[in-house]
Every structure is written in structure tokens, then in C-alpha cells.
Protein backbone atom coordinates (compact mmCIF):
# COMPACT_ATOMS: atom_id res chain seq x y z
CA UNK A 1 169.04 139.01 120.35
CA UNK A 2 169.23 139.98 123.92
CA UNK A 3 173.13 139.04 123.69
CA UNK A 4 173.61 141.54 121.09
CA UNK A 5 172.11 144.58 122.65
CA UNK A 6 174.29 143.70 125.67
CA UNK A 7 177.66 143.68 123.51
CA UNK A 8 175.71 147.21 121.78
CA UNK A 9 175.38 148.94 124.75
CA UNK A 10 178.27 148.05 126.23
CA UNK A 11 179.96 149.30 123.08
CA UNK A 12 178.11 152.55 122.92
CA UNK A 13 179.27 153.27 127.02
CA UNK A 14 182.79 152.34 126.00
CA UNK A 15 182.41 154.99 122.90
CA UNK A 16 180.90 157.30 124.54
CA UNK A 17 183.78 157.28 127.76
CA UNK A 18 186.71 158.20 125.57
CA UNK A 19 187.93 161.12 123.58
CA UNK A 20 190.50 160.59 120.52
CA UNK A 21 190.28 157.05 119.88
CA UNK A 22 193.24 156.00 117.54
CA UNK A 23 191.83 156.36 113.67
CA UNK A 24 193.16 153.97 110.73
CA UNK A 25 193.18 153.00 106.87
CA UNK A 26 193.41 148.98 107.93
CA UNK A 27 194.34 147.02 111.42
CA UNK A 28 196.41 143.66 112.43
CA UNK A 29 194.69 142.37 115.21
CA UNK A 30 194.97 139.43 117.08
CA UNK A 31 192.23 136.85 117.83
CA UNK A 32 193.36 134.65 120.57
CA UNK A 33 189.99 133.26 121.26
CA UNK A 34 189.21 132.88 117.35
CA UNK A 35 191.91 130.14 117.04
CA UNK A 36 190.03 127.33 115.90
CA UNK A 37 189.76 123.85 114.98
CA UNK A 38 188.10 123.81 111.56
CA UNK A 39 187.77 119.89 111.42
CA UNK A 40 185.29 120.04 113.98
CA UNK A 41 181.73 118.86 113.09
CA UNK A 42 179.44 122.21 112.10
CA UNK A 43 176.01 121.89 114.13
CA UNK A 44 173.23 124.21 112.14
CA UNK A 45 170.02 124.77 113.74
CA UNK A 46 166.98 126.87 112.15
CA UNK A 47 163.35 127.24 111.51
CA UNK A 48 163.34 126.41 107.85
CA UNK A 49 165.60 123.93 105.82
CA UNK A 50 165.73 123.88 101.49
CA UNK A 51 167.82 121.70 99.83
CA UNK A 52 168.79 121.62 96.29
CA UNK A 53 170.96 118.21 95.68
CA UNK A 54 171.63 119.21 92.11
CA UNK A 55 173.94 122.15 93.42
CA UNK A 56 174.82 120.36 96.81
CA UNK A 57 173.56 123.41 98.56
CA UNK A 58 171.29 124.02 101.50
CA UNK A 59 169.74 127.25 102.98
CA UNK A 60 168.59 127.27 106.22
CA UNK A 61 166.52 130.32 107.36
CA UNK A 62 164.99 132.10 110.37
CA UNK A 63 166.73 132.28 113.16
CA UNK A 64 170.07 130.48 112.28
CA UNK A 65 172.54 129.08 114.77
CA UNK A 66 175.51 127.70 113.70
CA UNK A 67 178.43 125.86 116.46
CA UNK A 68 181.63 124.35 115.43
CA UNK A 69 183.14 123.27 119.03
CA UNK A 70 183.34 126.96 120.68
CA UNK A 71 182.82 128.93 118.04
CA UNK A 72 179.30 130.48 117.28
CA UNK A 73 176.78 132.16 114.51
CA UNK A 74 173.75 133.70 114.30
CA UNK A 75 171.87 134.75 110.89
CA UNK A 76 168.88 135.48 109.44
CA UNK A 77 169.79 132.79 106.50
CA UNK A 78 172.96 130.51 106.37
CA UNK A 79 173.31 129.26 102.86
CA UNK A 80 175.76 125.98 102.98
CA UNK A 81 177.80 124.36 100.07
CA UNK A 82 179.06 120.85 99.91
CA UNK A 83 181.92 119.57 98.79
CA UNK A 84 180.88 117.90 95.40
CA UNK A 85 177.82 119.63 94.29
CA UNK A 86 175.52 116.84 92.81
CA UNK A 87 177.63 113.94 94.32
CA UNK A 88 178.43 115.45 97.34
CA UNK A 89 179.63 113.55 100.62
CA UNK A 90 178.03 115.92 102.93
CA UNK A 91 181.17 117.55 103.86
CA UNK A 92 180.70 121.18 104.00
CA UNK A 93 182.97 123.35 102.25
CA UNK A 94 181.86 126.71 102.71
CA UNK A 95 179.01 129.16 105.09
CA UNK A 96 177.60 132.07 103.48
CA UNK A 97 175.49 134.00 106.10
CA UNK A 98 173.59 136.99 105.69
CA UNK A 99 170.88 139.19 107.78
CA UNK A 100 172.67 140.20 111.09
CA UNK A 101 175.26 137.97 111.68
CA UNK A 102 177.11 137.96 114.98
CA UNK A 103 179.78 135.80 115.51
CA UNK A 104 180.99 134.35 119.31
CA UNK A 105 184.19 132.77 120.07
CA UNK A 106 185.50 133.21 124.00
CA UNK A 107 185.42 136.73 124.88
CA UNK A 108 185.59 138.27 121.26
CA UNK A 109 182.29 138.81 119.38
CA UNK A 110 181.77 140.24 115.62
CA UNK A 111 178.94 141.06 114.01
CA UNK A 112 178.73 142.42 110.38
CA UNK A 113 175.85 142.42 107.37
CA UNK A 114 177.22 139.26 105.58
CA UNK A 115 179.90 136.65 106.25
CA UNK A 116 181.88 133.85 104.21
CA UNK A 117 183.38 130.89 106.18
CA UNK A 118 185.27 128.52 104.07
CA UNK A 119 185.68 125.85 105.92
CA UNK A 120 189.13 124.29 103.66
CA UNK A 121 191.15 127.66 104.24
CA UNK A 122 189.79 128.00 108.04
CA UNK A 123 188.92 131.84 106.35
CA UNK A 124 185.92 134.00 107.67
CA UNK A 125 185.44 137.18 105.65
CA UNK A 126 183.09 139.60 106.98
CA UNK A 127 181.82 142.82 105.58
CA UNK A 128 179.30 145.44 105.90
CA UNK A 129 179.68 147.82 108.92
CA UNK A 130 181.43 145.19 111.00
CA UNK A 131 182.22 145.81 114.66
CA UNK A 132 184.49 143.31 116.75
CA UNK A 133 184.52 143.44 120.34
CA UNK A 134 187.51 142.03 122.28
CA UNK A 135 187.14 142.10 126.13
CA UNK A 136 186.57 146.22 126.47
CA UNK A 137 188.20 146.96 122.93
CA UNK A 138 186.01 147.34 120.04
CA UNK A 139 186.95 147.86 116.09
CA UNK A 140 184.93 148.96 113.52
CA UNK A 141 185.35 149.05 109.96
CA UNK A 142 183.82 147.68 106.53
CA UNK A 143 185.73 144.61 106.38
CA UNK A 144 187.24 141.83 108.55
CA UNK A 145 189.33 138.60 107.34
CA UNK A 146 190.26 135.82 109.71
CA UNK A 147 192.32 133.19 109.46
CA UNK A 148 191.46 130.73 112.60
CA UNK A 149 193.96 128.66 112.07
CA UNK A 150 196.53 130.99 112.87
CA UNK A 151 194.59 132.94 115.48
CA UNK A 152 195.03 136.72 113.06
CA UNK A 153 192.85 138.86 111.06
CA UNK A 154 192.68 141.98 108.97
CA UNK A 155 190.58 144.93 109.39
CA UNK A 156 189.87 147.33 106.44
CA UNK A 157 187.63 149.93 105.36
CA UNK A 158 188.50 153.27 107.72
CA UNK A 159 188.87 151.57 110.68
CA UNK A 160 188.09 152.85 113.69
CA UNK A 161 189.64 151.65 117.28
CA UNK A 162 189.31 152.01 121.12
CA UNK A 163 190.89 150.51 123.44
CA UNK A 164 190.99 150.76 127.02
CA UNK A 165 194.36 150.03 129.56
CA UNK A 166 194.09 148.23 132.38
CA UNK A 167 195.72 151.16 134.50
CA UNK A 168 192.69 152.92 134.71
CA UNK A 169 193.98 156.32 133.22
């Protein structure tokens, strides 16, 4: 997790550099580098694989990795579902990871307790004490929902914001 105390420390200078960051009840934000192609294959690595074909799920555990094209994931478990259940195709219709998840696309990086991806409404819901870094901005709050197709997302759950201008002020 050597990534992840990078992005922490680098958060904690950029908190600790300003006074008065802006305070809020819920964001709009942008995520330019979340835009995503859903229908791209999902890649899962991990040390452990169970799978129950009466339920058409899978949990992979220890030291997940998940990659659809650029798009990133790291967990402590990834539980999977399949379209289907029992007579599933092996298309997989929706992520559930918990235990420290950090997600990567481009320059932006989340992390959060828990996160739903479902992959049919290109939707990633995270929540508990989530923190999403963009560039030198950061955003904190309890809950974050994405929509990668259009590239958006909502943050809720006293949200708290810094950002940093480019003319150095």
C-alpha cells in the first residue's frame, strides 16, 4: 500500500498548508479521468478465490486487484455477482468491495470503507469516510456516487473541500 501512503501524505501536507477550506452539506464534482468504458473486460486478481454457482457469486480475498481498461481497485475482499445467478453466463453484473478500497483512474484516486460497482448502470457508490483526490484537490465526506459514463459524481455526508489555484496565492 505504498501508493496509498503517498496519496495520504500528500493529502495531509495539502491539509495542513491551508486555512478555511470551503465547508459543505453535499458537492457536484467532476471526474474527467473517471469517464469510463464499462463494456470493457474486468481483470480480478487475488490470493484466494470461492465460488458458489448456486448464487452465481464469487469472493475473492486478500489482496484484491481489480482493472477494467484504466480504471483500478484494491480491497481486502471483492465479492462479484453474475448476471443469472445459477445459470449465469459469466457476465458480471455487479462489484461489492470492502476492507480499504482505493480506487485509481488517471490522476484522481478514492478510497473509502466499502464500494458498489454495478457494472449495467456504469454506477460506483462509495461510503465510509471517503476521500477523493484530484490532482492537488482533495474531498472528503461519507459518501460518493459516480456515474462513469457521464464523467460526474455526488459527494454527501458534510463534505469537506480544498482546493488549490494554480496562481500560487
Amino acid at each position: 500500500m505504498t501508493f496509498m501512503r503517498r496519496i495520504l501524505a500528500g493529502l495531509f501536507l495539502l491539509l495542513s498548508g491551508l486555512s478555511g477550506p470551503a465547508l459543505a452539506q453535499g458537492a457536484n464534482v467532476a471526474f474527467g479521468a473517471l469517464k469510463h468504458d464499462s463494456s470493457l473486460p474486468v481483470e480480478i486478481a487475488a490470493d484466494q478465490l470461492q465460488i458458489n454457482q448456486e448464487t452465481g457469486k464469487a469472493v475473492f480475498s486478500g489482496n484484491v486487484e481489480v482493472g477494467q481498461g484504466e480504471m483500478r481497485l484494491a480491497a481486502a475482499r471483492v465479492e462479484v455477482e453474475y448476471e443469472g445467478g445459477e445459470s449465469s453466463t459469466g457476465k458480471v453484473q455487479r462489484l461489492h468491495a470492502t476492507g480499504g478500497v482505493t480506487l485509481v483512474s488517471g490522476a484522481e484516486a478514492a478510497e473509502a470503507r466499502e464500494a458498489v460497482y454495478t457494472i449495467g448502470s456504469s454506477e460506483i457508490v462509495m461510503t465510509g469516510d471517503v476521500l477523493l483526490t484530484q490532482g492537488q484537490n482533495a474531498l472528503s465526506g461519507q459518501k460518493l456516487v459516480v456515474d462513469l459514463d457521464k464523467g460526474t459524481g455526488v459527494m454527501e455526508g458534510r463534505v469537506r473541500t480544498i482546493f488549490r489555484s494554480d496562481s500560487g496565492n
